[in-house]
N, C-alpha and C. Protein backbone atom coordinates (compact mmCIF):
# COMPACT_ATOMS: atom_id res chain seq x y z
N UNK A 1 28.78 -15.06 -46.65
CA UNK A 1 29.65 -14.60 -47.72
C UNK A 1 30.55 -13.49 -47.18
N UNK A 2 31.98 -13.92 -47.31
CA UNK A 2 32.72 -12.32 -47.10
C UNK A 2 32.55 -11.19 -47.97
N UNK A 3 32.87 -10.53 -46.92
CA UNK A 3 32.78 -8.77 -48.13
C UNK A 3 34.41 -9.00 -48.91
N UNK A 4 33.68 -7.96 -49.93
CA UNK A 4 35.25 -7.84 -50.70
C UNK A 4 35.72 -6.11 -50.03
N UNK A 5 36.91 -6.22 -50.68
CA UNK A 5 37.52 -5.09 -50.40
C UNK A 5 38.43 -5.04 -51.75
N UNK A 6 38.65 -3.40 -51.72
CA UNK A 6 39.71 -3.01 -53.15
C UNK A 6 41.25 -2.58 -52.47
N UNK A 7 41.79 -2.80 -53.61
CA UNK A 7 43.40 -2.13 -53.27
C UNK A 7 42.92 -0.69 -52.89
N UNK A 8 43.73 -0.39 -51.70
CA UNK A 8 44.14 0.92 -51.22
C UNK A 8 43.27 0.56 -49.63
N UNK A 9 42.89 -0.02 -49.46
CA UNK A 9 41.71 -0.57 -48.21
C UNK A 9 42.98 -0.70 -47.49
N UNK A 10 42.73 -0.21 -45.88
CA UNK A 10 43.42 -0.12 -44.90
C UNK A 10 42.27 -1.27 -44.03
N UNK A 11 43.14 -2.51 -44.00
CA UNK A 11 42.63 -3.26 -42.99
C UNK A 11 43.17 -3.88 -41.80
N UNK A 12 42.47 -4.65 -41.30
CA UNK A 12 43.19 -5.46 -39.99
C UNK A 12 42.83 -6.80 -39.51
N UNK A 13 43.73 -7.66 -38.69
CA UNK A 13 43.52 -9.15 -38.69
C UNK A 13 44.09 -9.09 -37.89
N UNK A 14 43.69 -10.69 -37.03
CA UNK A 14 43.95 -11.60 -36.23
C UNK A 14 45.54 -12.28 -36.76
N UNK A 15 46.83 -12.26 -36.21
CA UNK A 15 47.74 -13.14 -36.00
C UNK A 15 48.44 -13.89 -34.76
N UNK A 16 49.39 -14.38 -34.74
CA UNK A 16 49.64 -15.30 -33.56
C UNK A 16 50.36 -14.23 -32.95
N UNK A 17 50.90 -12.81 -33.38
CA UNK A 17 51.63 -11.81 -32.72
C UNK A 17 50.38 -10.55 -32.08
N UNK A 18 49.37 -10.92 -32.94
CA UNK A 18 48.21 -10.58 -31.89
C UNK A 18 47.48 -9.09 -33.27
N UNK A 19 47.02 -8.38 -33.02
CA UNK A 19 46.31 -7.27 -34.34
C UNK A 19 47.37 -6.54 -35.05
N UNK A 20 46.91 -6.85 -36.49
CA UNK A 20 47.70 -6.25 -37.54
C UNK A 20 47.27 -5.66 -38.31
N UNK A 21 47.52 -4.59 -38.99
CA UNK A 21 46.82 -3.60 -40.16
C UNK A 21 47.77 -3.38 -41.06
N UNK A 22 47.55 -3.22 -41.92
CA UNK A 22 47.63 -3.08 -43.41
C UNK A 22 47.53 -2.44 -44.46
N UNK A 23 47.75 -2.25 -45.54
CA UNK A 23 46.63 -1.85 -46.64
C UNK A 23 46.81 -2.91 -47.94
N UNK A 24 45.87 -3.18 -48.60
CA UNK A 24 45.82 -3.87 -49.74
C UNK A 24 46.61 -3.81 -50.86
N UNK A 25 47.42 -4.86 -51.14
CA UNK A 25 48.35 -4.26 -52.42
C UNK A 25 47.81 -5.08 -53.69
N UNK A 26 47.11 -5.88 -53.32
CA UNK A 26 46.50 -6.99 -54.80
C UNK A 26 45.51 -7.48 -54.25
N UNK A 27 44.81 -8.08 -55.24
CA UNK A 27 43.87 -9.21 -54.96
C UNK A 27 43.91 -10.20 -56.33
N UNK A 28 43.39 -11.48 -55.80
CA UNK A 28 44.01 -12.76 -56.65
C UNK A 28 42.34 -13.41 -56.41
N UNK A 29 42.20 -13.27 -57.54
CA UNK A 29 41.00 -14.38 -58.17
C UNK A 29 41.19 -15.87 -58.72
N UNK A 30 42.52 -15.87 -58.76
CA UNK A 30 43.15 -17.82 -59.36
C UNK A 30 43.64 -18.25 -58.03
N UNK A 31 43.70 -19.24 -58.12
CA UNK A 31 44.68 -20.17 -57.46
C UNK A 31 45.99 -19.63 -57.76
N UNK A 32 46.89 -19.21 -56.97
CA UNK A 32 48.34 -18.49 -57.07
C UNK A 32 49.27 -19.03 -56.61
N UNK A 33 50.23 -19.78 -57.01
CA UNK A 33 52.01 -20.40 -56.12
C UNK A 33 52.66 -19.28 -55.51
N UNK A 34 52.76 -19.09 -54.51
CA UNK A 34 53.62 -18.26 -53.84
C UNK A 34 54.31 -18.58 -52.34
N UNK A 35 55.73 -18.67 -52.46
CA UNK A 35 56.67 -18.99 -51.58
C UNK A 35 56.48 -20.72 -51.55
N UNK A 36 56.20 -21.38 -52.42
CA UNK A 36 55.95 -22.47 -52.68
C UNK A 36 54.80 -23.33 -52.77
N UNK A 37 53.86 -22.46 -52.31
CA UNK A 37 52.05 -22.82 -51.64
C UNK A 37 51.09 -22.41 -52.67
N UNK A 38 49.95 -23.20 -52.81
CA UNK A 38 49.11 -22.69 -53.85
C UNK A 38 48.27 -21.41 -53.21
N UNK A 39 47.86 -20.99 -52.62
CA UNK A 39 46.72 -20.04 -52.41
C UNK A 39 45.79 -19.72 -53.56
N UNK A 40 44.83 -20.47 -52.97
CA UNK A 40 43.12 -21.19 -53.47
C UNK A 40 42.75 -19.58 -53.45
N UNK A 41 42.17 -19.16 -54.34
CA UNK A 41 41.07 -18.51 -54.33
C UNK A 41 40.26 -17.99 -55.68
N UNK A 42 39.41 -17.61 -55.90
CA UNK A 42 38.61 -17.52 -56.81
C UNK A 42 37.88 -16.16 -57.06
N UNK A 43 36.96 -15.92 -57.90
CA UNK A 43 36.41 -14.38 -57.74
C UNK A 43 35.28 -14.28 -56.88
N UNK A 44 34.74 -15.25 -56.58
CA UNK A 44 33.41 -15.21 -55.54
C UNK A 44 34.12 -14.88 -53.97
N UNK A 45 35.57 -15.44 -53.91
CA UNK A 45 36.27 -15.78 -52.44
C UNK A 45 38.05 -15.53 -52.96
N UNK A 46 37.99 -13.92 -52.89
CA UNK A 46 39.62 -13.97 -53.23
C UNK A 46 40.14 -14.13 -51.91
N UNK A 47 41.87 -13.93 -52.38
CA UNK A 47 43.24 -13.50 -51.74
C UNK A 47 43.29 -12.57 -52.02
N UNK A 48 43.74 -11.40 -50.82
CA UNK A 48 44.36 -10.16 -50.65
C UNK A 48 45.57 -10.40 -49.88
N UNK A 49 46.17 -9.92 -50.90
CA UNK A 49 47.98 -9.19 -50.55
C UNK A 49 47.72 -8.06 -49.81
N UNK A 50 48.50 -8.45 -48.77
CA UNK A 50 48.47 -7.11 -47.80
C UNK A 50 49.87 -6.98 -47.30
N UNK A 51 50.30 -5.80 -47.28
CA UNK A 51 51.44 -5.11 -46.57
C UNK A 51 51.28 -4.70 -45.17
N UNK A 52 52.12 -5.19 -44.40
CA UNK A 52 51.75 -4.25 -43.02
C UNK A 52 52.06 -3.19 -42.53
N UNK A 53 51.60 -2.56 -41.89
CA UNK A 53 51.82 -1.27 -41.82
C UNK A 53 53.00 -1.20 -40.86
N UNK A 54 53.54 -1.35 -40.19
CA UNK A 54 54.55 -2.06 -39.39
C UNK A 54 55.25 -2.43 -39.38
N UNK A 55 55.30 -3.94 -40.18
CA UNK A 55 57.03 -4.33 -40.54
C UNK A 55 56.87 -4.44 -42.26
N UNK A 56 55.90 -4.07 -42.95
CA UNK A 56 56.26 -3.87 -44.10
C UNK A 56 56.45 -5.68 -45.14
N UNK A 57 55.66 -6.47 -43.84
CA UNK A 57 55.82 -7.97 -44.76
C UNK A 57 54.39 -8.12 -45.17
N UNK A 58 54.46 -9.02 -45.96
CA UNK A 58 53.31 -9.17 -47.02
C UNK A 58 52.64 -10.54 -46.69
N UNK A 59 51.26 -10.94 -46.50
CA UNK A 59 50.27 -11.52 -45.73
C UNK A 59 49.15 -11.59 -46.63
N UNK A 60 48.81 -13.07 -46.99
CA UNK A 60 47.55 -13.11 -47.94
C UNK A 60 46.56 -13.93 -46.61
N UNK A 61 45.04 -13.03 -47.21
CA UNK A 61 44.49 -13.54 -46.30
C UNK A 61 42.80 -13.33 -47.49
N UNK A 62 41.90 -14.00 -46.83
CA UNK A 62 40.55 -14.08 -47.42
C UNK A 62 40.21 -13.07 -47.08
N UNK A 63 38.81 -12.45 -47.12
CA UNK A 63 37.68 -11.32 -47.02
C UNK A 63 37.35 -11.61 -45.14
N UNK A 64 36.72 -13.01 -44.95
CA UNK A 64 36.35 -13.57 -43.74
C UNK A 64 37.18 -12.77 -42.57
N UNK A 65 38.66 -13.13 -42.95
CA UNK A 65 39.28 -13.08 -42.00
C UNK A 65 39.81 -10.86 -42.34
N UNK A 66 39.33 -10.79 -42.67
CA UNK A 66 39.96 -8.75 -42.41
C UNK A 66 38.35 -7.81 -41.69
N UNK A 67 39.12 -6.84 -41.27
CA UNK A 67 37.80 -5.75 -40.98
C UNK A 67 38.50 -4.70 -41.53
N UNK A 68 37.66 -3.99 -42.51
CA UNK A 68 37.83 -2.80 -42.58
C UNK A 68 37.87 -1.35 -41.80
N UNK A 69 38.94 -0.46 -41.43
CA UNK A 69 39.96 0.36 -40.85
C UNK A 69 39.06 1.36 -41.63
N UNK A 70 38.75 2.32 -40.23
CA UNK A 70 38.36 4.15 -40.84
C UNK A 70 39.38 4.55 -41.45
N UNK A 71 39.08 5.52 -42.13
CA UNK A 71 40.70 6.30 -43.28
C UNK A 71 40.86 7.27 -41.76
């Protein structure tokens, strides 16, 4: 089971440009359309909206895939 995390959580992930961090701007318990795509998720297994800290674009990703960042 992934961990959850709350808005304001400074996290980080795996992309094809290589480690990215963040902080949490939402989380999505429905199934959500965005940029044309459903993004599946539920309350047992959300989506987190994340901002990057970096270029400032926005990245939904599961629990699985983040680690939580010391403040």
């Amino acid at each position: 089971m992934a961990r959850h995390f709350k808005v304001g959580d400074h996290v980080a992930w795996n992309s094809e440009a290589g480690r990215v961090s963040g902080h949490i701007i939402a989380i999505h318990t429905t199934n959500t359309p965005w940029k044309g795509y459903i993004r599946h998720a539920s309350p047992d297994e959300p989506q987190y909206e994340i901002r990057s800290d970096r270029t400032d674009h926005i990245a939904w990703h599961k629990g699985a895939a983040l680690t939580l960042l010391r403040r």
